[in-house]
C-alpha atoms as a PDB file:
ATOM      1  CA  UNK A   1     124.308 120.005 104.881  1.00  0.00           C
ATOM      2  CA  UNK A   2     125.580 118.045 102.088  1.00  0.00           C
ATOM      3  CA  UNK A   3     129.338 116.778 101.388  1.00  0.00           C
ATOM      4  CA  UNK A   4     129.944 115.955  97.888  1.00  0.00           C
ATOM      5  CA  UNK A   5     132.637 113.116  97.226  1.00  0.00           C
ATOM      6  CA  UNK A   6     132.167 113.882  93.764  1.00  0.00           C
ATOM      7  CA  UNK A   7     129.321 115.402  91.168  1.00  0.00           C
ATOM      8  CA  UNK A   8     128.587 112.749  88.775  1.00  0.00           C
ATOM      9  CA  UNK A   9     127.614 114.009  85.693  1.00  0.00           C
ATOM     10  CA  UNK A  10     123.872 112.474  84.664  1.00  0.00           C
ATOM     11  CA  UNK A  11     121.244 112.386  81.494  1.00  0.00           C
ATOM     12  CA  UNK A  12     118.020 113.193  81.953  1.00  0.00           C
ATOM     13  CA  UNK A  13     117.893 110.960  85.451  1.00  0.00           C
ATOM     14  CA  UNK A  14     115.275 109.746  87.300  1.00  0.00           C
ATOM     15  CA  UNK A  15     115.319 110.321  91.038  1.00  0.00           C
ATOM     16  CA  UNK A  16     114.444 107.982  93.244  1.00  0.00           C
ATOM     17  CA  UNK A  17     114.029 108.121  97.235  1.00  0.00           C
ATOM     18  CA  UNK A  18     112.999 106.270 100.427  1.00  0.00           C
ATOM     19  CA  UNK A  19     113.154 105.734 104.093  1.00  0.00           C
ATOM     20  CA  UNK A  20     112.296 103.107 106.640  1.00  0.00           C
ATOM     21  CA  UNK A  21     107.915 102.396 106.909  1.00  0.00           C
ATOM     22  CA  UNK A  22     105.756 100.093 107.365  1.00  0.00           C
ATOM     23  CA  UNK A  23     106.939  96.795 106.149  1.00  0.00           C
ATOM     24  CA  UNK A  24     110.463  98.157 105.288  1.00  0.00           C
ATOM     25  CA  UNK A  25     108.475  98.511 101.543  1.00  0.00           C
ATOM     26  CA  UNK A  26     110.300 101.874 100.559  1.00  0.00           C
ATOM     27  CA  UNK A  27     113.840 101.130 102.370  1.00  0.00           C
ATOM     28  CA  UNK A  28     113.997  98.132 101.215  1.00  0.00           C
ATOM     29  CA  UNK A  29     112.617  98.120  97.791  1.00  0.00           C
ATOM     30  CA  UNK A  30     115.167 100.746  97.158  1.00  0.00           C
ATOM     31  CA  UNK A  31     118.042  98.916  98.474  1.00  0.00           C
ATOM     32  CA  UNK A  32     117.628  95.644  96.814  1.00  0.00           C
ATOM     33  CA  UNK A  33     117.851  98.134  93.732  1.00  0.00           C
ATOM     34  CA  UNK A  34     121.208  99.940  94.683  1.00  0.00           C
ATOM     35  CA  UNK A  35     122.766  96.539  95.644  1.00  0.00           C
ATOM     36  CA  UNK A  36     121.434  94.978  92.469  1.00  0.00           C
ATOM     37  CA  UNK A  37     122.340  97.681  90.176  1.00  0.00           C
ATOM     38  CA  UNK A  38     125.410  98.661  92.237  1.00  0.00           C
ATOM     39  CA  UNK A  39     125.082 101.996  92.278  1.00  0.00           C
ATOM     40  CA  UNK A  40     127.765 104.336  93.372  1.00  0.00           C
ATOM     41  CA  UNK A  41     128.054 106.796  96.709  1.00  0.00           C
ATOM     42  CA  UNK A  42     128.816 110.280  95.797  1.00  0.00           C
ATOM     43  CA  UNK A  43     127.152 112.739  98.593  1.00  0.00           C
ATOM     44  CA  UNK A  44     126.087 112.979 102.369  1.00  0.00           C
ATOM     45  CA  UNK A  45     123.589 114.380 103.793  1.00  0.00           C
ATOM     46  CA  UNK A  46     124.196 115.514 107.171  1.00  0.00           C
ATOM     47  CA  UNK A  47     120.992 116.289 109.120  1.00  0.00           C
ATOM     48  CA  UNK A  48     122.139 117.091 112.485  1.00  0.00           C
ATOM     49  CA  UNK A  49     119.155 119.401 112.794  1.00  0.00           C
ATOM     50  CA  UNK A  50     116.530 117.543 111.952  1.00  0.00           C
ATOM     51  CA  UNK A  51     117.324 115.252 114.759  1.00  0.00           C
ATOM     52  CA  UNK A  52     117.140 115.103 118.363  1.00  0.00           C
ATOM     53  CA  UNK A  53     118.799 112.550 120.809  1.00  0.00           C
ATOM     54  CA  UNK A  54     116.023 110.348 122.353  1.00  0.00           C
ATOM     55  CA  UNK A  55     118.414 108.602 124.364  1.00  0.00           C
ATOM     56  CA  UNK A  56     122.277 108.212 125.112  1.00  0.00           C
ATOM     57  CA  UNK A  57     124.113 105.011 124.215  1.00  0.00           C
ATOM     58  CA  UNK A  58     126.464 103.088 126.889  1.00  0.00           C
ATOM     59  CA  UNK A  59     129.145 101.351 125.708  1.00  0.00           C
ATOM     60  CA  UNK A  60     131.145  99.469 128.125  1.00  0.00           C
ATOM     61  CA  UNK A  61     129.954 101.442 130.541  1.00  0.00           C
ATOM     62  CA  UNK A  62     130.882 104.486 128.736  1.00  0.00           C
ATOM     63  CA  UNK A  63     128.116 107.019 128.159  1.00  0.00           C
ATOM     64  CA  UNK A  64     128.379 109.079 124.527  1.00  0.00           C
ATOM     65  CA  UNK A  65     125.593 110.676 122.597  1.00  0.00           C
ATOM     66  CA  UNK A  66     124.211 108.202 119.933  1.00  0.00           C
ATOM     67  CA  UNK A  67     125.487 108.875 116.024  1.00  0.00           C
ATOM     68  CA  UNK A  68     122.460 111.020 114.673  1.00  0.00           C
ATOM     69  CA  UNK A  69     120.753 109.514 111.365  1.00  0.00           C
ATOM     70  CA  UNK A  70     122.119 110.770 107.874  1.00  0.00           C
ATOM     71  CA  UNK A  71     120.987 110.132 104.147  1.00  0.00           C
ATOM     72  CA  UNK A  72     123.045 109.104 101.327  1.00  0.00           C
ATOM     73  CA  UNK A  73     122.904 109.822  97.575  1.00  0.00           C
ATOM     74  CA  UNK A  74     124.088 107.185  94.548  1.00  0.00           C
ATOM     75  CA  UNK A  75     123.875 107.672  91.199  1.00  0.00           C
ATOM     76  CA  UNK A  76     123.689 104.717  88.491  1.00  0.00           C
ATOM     77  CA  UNK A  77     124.531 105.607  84.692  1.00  0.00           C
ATOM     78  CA  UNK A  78     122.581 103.241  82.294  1.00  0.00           C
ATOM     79  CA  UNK A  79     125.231 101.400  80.270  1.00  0.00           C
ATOM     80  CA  UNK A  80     122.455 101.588  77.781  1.00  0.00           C
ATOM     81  CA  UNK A  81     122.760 105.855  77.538  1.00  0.00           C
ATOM     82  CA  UNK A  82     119.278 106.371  77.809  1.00  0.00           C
ATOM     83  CA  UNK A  83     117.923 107.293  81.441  1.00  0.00           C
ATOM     84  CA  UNK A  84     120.055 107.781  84.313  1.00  0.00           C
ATOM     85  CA  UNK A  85     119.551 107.194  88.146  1.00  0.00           C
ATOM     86  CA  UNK A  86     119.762 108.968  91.144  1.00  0.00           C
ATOM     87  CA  UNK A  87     118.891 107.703  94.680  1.00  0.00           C
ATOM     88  CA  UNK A  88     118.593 108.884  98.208  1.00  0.00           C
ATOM     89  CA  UNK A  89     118.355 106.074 100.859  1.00  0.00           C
ATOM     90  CA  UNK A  90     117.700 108.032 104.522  1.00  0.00           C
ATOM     91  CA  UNK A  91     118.966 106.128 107.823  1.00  0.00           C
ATOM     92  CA  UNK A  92     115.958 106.765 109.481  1.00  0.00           C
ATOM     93  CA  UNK A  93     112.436 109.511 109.368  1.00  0.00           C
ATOM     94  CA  UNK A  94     113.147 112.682 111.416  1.00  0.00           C
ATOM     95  CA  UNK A  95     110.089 113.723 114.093  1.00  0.00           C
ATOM     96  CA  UNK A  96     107.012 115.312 112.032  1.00  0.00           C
ATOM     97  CA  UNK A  97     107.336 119.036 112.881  1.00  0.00           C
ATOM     98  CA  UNK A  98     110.673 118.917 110.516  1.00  0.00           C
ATOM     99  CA  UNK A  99     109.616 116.208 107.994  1.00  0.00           C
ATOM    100  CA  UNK A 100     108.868 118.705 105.509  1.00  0.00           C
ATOM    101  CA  UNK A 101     111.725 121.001 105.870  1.00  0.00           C
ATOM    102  CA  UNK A 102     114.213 118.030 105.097  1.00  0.00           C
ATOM    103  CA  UNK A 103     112.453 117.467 102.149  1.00  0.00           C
ATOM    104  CA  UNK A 104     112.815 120.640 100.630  1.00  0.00           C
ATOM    105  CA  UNK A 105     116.605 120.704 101.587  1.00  0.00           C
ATOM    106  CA  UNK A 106     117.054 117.228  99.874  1.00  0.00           C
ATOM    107  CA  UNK A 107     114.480 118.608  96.547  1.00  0.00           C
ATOM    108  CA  UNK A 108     117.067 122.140  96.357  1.00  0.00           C
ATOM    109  CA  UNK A 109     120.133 120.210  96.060  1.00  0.00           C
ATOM    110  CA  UNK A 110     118.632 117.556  93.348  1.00  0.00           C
ATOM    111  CA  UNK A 111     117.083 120.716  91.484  1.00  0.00           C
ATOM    112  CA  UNK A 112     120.689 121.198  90.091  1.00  0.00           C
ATOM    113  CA  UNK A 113     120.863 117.834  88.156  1.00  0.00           C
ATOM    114  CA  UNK A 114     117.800 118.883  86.333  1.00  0.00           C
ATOM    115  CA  UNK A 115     115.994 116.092  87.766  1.00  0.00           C
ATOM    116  CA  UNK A 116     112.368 116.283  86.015  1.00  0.00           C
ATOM    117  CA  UNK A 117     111.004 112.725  87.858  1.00  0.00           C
ATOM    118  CA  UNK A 118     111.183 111.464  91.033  1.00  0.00           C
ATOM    119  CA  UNK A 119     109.432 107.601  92.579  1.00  0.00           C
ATOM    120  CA  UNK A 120     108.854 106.892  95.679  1.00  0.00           C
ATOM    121  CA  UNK A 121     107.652 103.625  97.474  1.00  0.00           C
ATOM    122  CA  UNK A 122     105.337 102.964 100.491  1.00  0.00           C
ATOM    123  CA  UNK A 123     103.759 100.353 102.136  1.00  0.00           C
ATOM    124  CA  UNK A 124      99.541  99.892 101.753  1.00  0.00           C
ATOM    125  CA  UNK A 125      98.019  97.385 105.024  1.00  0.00           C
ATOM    126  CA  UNK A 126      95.038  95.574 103.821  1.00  0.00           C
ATOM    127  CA  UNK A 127      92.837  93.078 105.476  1.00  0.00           C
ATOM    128  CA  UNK A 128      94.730  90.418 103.689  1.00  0.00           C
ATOM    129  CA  UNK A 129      96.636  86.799 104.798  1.00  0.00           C
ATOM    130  CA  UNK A 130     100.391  87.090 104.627  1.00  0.00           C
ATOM    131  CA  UNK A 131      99.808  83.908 101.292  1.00  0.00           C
ATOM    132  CA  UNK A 132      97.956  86.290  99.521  1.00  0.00           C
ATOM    133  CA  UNK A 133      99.611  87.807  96.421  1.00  0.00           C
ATOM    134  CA  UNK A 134     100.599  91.658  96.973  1.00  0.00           C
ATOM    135  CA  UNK A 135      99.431  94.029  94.342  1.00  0.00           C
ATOM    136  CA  UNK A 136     100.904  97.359  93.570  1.00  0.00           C
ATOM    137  CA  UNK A 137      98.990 100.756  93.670  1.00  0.00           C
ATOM    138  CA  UNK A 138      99.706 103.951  92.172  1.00  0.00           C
ATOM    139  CA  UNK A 139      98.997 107.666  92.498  1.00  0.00           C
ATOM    140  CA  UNK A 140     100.798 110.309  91.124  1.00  0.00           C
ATOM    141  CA  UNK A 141     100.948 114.551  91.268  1.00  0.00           C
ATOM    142  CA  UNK A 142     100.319 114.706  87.758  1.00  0.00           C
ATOM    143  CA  UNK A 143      98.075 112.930  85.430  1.00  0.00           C
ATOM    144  CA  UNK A 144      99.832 112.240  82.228  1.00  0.00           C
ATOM    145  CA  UNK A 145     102.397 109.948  84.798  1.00  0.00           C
ATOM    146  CA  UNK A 146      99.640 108.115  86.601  1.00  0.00           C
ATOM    147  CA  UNK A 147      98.107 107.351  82.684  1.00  0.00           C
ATOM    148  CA  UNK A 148     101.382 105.976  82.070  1.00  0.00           C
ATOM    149  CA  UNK A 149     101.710 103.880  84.685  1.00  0.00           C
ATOM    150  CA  UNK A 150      98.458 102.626  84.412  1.00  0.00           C
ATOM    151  CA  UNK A 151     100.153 100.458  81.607  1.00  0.00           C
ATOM    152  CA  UNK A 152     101.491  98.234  84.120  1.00  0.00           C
ATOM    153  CA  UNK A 153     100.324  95.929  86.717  1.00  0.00           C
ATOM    154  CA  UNK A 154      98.815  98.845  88.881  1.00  0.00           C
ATOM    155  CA  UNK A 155      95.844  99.854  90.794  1.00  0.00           C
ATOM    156  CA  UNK A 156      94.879 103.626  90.795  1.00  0.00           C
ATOM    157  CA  UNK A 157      94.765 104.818  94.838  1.00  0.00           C
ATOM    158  CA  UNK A 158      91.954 107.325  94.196  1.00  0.00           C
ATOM    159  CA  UNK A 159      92.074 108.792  97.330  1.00  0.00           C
ATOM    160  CA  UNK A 160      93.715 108.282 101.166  1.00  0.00           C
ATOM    161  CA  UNK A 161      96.678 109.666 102.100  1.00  0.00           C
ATOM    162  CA  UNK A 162     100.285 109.064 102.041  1.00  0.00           C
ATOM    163  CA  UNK A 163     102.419 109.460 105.105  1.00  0.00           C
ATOM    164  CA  UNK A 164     105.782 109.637 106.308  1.00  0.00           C
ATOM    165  CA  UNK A 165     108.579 111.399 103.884  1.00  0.00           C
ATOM    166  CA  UNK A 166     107.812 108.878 101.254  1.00  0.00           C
ATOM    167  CA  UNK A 167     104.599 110.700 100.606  1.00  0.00           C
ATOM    168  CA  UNK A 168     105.283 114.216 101.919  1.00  0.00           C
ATOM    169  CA  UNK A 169     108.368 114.619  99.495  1.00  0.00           C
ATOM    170  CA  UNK A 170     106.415 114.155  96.608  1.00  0.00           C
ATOM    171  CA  UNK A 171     103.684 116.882  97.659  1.00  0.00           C
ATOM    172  CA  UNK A 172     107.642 119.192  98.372  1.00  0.00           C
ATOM    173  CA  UNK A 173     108.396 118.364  94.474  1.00  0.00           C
ATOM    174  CA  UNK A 174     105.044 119.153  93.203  1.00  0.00           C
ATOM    175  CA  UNK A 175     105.784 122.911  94.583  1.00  0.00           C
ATOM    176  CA  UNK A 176     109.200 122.769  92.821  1.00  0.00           C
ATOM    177  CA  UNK A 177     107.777 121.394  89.062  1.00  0.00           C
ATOM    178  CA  UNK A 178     108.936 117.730  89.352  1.00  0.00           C
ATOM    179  CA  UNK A 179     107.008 115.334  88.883  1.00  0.00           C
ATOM    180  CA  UNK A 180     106.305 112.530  91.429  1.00  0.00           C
ATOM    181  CA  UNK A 181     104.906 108.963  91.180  1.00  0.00           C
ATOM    182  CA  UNK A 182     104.185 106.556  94.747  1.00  0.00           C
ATOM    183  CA  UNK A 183     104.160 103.648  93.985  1.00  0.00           C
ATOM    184  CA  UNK A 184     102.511 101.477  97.275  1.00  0.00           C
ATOM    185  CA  UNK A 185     103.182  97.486  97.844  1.00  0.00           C
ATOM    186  CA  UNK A 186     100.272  95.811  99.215  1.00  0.00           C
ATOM    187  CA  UNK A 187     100.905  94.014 102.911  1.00  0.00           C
ATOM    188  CA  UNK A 188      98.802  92.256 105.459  1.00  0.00           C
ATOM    189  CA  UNK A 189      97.775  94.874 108.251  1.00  0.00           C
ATOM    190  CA  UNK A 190      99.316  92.077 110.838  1.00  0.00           C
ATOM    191  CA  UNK A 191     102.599  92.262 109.389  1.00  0.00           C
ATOM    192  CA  UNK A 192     103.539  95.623 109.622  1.00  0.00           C
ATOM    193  CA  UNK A 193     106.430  95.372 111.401  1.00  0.00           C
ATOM    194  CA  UNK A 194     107.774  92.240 108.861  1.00  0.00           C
ATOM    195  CA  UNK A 195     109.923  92.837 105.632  1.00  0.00           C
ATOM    196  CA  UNK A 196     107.825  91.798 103.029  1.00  0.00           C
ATOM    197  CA  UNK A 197     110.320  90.489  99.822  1.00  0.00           C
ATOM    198  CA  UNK A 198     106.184  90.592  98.348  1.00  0.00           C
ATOM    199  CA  UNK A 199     105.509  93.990  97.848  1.00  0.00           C
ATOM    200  CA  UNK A 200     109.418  94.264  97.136  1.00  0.00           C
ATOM    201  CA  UNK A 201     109.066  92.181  94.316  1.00  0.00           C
ATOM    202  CA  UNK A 202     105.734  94.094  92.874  1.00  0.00           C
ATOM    203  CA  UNK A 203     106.915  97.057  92.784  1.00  0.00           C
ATOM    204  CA  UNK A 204     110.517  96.746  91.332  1.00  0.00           C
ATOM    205  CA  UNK A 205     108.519  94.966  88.872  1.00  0.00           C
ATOM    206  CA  UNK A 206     107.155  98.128  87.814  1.00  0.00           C
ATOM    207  CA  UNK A 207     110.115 100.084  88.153  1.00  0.00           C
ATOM    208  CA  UNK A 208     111.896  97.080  86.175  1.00  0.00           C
ATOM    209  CA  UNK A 209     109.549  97.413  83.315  1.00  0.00           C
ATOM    210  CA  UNK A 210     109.403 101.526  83.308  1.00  0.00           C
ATOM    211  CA  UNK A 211     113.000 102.019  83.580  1.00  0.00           C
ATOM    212  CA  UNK A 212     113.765  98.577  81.469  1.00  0.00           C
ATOM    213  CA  UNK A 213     116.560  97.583  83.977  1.00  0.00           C
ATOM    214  CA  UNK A 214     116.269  93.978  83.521  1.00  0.00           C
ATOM    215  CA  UNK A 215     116.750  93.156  87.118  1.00  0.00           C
ATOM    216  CA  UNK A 216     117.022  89.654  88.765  1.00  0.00           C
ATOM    217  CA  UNK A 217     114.402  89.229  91.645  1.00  0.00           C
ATOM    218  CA  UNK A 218     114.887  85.539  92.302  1.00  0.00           C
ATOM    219  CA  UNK A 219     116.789  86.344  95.339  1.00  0.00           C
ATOM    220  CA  UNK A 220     113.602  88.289  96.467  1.00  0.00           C
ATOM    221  CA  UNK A 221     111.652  85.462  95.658  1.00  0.00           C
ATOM    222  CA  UNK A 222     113.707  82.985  98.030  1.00  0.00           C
ATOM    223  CA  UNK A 223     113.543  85.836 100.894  1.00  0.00           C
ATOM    224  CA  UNK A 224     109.713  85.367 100.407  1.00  0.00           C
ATOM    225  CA  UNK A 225     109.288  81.788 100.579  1.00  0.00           C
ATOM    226  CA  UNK A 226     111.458  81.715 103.167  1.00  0.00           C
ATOM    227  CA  UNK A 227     109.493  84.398 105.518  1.00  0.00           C
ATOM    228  CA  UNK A 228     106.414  83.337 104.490  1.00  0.00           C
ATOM    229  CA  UNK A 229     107.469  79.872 106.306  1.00  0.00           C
ATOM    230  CA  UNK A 230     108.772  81.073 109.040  1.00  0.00           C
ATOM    231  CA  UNK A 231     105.601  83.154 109.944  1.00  0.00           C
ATOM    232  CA  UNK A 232     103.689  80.210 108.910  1.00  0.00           C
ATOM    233  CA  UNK A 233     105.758  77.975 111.897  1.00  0.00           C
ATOM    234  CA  UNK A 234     105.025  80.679 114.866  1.00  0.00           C
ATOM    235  CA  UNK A 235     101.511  81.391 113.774  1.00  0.00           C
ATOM    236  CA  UNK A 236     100.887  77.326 114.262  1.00  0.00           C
ATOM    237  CA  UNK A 237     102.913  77.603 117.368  1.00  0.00           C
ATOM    238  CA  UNK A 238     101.243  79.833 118.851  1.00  0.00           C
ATOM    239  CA  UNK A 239      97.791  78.601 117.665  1.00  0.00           C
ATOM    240  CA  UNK A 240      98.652  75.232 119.018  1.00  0.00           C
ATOM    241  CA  UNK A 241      97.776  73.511 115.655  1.00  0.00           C
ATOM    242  CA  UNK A 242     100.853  71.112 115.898  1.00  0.00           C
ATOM    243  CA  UNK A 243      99.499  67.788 114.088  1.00  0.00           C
ATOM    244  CA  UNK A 244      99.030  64.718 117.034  1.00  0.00           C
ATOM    245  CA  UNK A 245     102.332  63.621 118.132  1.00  0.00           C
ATOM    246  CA  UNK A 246     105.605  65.069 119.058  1.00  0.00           C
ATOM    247  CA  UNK A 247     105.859  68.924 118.215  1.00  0.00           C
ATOM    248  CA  UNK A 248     107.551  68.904 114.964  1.00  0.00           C
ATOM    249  CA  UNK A 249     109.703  71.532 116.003  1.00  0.00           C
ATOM    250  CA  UNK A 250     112.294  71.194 119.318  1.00  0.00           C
ATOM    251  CA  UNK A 251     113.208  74.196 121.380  1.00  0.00           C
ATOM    252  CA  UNK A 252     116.126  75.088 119.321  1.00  0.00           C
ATOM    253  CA  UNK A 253     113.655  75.588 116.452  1.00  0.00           C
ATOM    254  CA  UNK A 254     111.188  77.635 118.156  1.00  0.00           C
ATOM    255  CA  UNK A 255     113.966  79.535 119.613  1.00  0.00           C
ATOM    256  CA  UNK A 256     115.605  80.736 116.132  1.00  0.00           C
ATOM    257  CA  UNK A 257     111.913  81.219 115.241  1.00  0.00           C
ATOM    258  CA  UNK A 258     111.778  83.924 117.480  1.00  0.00           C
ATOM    259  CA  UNK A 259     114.741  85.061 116.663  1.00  0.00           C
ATOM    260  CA  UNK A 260     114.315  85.563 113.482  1.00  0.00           C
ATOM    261  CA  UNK A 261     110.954  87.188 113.533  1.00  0.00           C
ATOM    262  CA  UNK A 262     112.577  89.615 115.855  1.00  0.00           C
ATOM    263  CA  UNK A 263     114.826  90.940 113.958  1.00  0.00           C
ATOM    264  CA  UNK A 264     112.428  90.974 111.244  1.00  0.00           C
ATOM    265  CA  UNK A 265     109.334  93.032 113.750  1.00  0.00           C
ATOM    266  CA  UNK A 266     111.646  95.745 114.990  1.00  0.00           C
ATOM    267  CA  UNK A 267     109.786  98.979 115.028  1.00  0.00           C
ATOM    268  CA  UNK A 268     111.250 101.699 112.913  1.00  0.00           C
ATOM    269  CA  UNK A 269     113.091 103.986 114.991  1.00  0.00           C
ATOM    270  CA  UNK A 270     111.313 106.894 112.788  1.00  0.00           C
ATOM    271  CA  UNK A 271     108.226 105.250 113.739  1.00  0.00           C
ATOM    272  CA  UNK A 272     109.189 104.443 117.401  1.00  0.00           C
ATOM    273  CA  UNK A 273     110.477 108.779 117.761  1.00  0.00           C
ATOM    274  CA  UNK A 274     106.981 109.708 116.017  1.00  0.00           C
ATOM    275  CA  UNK A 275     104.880 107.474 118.780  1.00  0.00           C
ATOM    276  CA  UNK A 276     107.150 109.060 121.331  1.00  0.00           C
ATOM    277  CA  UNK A 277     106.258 112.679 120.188  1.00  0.00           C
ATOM    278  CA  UNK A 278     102.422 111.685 120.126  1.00  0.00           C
ATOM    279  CA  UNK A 279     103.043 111.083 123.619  1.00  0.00           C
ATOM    280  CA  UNK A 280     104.586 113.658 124.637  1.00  0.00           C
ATOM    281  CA  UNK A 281     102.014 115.550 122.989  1.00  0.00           C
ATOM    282  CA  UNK A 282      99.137 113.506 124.067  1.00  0.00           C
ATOM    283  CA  UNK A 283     100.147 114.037 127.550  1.00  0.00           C
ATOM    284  CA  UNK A 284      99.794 117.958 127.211  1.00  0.00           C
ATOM    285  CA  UNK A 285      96.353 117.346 125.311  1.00  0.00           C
ATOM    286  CA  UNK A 286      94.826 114.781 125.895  1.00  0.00           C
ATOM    287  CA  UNK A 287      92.486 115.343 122.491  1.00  0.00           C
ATOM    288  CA  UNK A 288      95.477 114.084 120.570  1.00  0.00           C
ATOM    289  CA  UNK A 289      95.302 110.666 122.066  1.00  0.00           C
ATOM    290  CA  UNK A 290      93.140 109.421 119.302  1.00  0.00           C
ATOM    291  CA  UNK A 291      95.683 109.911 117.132  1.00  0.00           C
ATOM    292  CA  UNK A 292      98.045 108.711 119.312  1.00  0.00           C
ATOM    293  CA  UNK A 293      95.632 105.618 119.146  1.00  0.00           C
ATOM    294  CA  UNK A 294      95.761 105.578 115.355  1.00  0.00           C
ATOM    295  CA  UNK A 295      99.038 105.263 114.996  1.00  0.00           C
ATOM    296  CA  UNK A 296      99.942 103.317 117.663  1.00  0.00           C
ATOM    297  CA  UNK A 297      97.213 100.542 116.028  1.00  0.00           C
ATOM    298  CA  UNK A 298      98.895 101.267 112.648  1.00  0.00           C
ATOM    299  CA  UNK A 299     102.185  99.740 113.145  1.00  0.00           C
ATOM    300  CA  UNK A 300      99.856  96.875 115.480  1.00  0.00           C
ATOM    301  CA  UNK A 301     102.002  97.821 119.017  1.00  0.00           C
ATOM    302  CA  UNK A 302      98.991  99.170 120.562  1.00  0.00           C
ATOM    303  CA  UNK A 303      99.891  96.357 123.684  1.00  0.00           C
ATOM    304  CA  UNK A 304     103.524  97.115 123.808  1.00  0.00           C
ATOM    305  CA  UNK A 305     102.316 100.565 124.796  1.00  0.00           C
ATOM    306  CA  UNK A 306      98.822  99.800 126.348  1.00  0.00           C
ATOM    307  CA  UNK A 307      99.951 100.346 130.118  1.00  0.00           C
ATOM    308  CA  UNK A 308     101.546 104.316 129.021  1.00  0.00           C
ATOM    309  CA  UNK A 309      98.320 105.014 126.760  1.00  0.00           C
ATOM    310  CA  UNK A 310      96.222 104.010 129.594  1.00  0.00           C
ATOM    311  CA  UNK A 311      98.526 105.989 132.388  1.00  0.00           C
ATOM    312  CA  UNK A 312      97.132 109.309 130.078  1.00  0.00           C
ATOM    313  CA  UNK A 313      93.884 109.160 131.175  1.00  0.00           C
ATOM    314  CA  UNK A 314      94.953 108.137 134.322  1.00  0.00           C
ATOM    315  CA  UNK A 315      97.060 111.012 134.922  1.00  0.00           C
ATOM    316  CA  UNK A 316      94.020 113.756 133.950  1.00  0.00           C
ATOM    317  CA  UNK A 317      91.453 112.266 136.417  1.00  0.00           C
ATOM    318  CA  UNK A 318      94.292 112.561 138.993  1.00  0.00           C
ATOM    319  CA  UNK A 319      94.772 115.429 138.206  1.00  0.00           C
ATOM    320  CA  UNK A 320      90.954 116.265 138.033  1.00  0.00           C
ATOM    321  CA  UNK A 321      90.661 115.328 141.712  1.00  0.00           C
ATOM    322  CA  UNK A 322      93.363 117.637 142.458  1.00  0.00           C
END
């Protein structure tokens, strides 16, 4: 359900969309643009139903059901007249089995501002070091927009697949007659559980130059650096390739290290509720434990859950010998 604060009224505007992935490319990419362009709030979406508690929350010592994830929409009008904005930023990705359906709820409400365009952003892991420069790739569900943004600083993604709502949405507004472009940041496989201000910065380059918003990334740029640094200081850490001497950095260092990284390498609770599914369905059938497998090695926590994958195989020869 939706709840309106107010129904801007838009030209020709370009819609633009994303949720939490690999890297935090789409979330964040997106809200570096709403902050930057400070965009206005003027809807809710309330999806209650795409949403199921995976746990309750205890606050001093107080049990309650947790707050279920919503989406917002903001709308930006170009001071400039020519193309306006809208955007939907989603708390979090609901479980697979209704990813599609809240796509088509969020595609039949934009319908009504005539929306003819929509981007989206995702995250592409590559066998590449975390000081390489990030490229930007491009597909698109119709090919007079890829040949257009094939004028930028884009590589065509000829085939693969897209997934998560960042991708699916697009294939939901291909049925409905908009057209859809993905744009995917580049991102060392290794990393993706880090923000990467990288693949940020490439792609609202793009968007920057189609849209002509003239946006300032130099606070991107010093999220980078700094980042890049910081996973430069634990990899040596960890390595043990401290230069002879004392360790250049004390405990208190190494400590806010960690920290930092952290709260940079949290899985995605869409991605954590999707793993848990797998599970559950994994444990059922076991034939779905390869793709359990897959994912579980795409977002690189394969050994935070090694002991429960193992425990599946476990659990059919027990039950075998039963």
């Amino acid at each position: 359900m939706v709840k309106e604060i107010l129904i801007p009224k838009l030209k020709n505007p370009v819609f633009i969309i994303a949720w939490p992935g690999m890297g935090e490319v789409a979330y964040k990419s997106a809200l570096f643009l709403k902050e930057a362009l400070q965009f206005k709030m003027f809807a809710k979406l309330e999806a209650h139903e795409f949403f199921k508690p995976a746990a309750v929350v205890v606050d001093k010592g107080i049990i309650d059901l947790p707050t279920m994830p919503a989406g917002f929409f903001y709308y930006y009008k170009s001071p400039s007249k020519s193309r306006d904005i809208l955007l939907f930023l989603g708390d979090a990705q609901p479980p697979l089995d209704k990813g599609e359906q809240l796509a088509r709820s969020i595609i039949a409400y934009v319908k009504k501002y005539k929306v003819k365009l929509m981007l989206s952003f995702a995250a592409k892991p590559e066998p590449t070091d975390h000081k390489s420069p990030s490229h930007v790739w491009v597909t698109s569900t119709h090919k007079d927009m890829l040949e257009q943004f094939k004028k930028f600083p884009t590589k065509v993604l000829s085939e693969g697949q897209i997934s998560g709502l960042n991708g699916i949405i697009l294939g939901v507004a291909k049925q409905n007659k908009i057209k859809g472009v993905c744009l995917l940041g580049e991102i060392p496989f290794y990393t993706v559980q880090i923000e990467n201000p990288k693949a940020n910065i490439k792609i609202l380059s793009v968007v920057d130059k189609f849209l002509n918003l003239k946006l300032d990334l130099a606070p991107l740029e010093e999220r980078a650096k700094f980042i890049e640094e910081e996973i430069d200081k634990l990899i040596a850490y960890i390595k043990g390739d401290a230069p002879q001497g004392p360790l250049p950095l004390n405990e208190e260092d190494i400590d806010k290290i960690k920290k930092d990284l952290t709260a940079f390498t949290k899985l995605p609770q869409s991605g954590r509720e999707k793993i848990e599914q797998l599970f559950n369905e994994a444990s059922k059938d076991l034939s779905r434990a390869s793709e359990l497998k897959e994912e579980l090695d795409r977002w690189s926590v394969y050994k935070e859950y090694e002991d429960r994958f193992l425990d599946l195989f476990k659990k059919q020869n027990k039950d075998k010998g039963n």
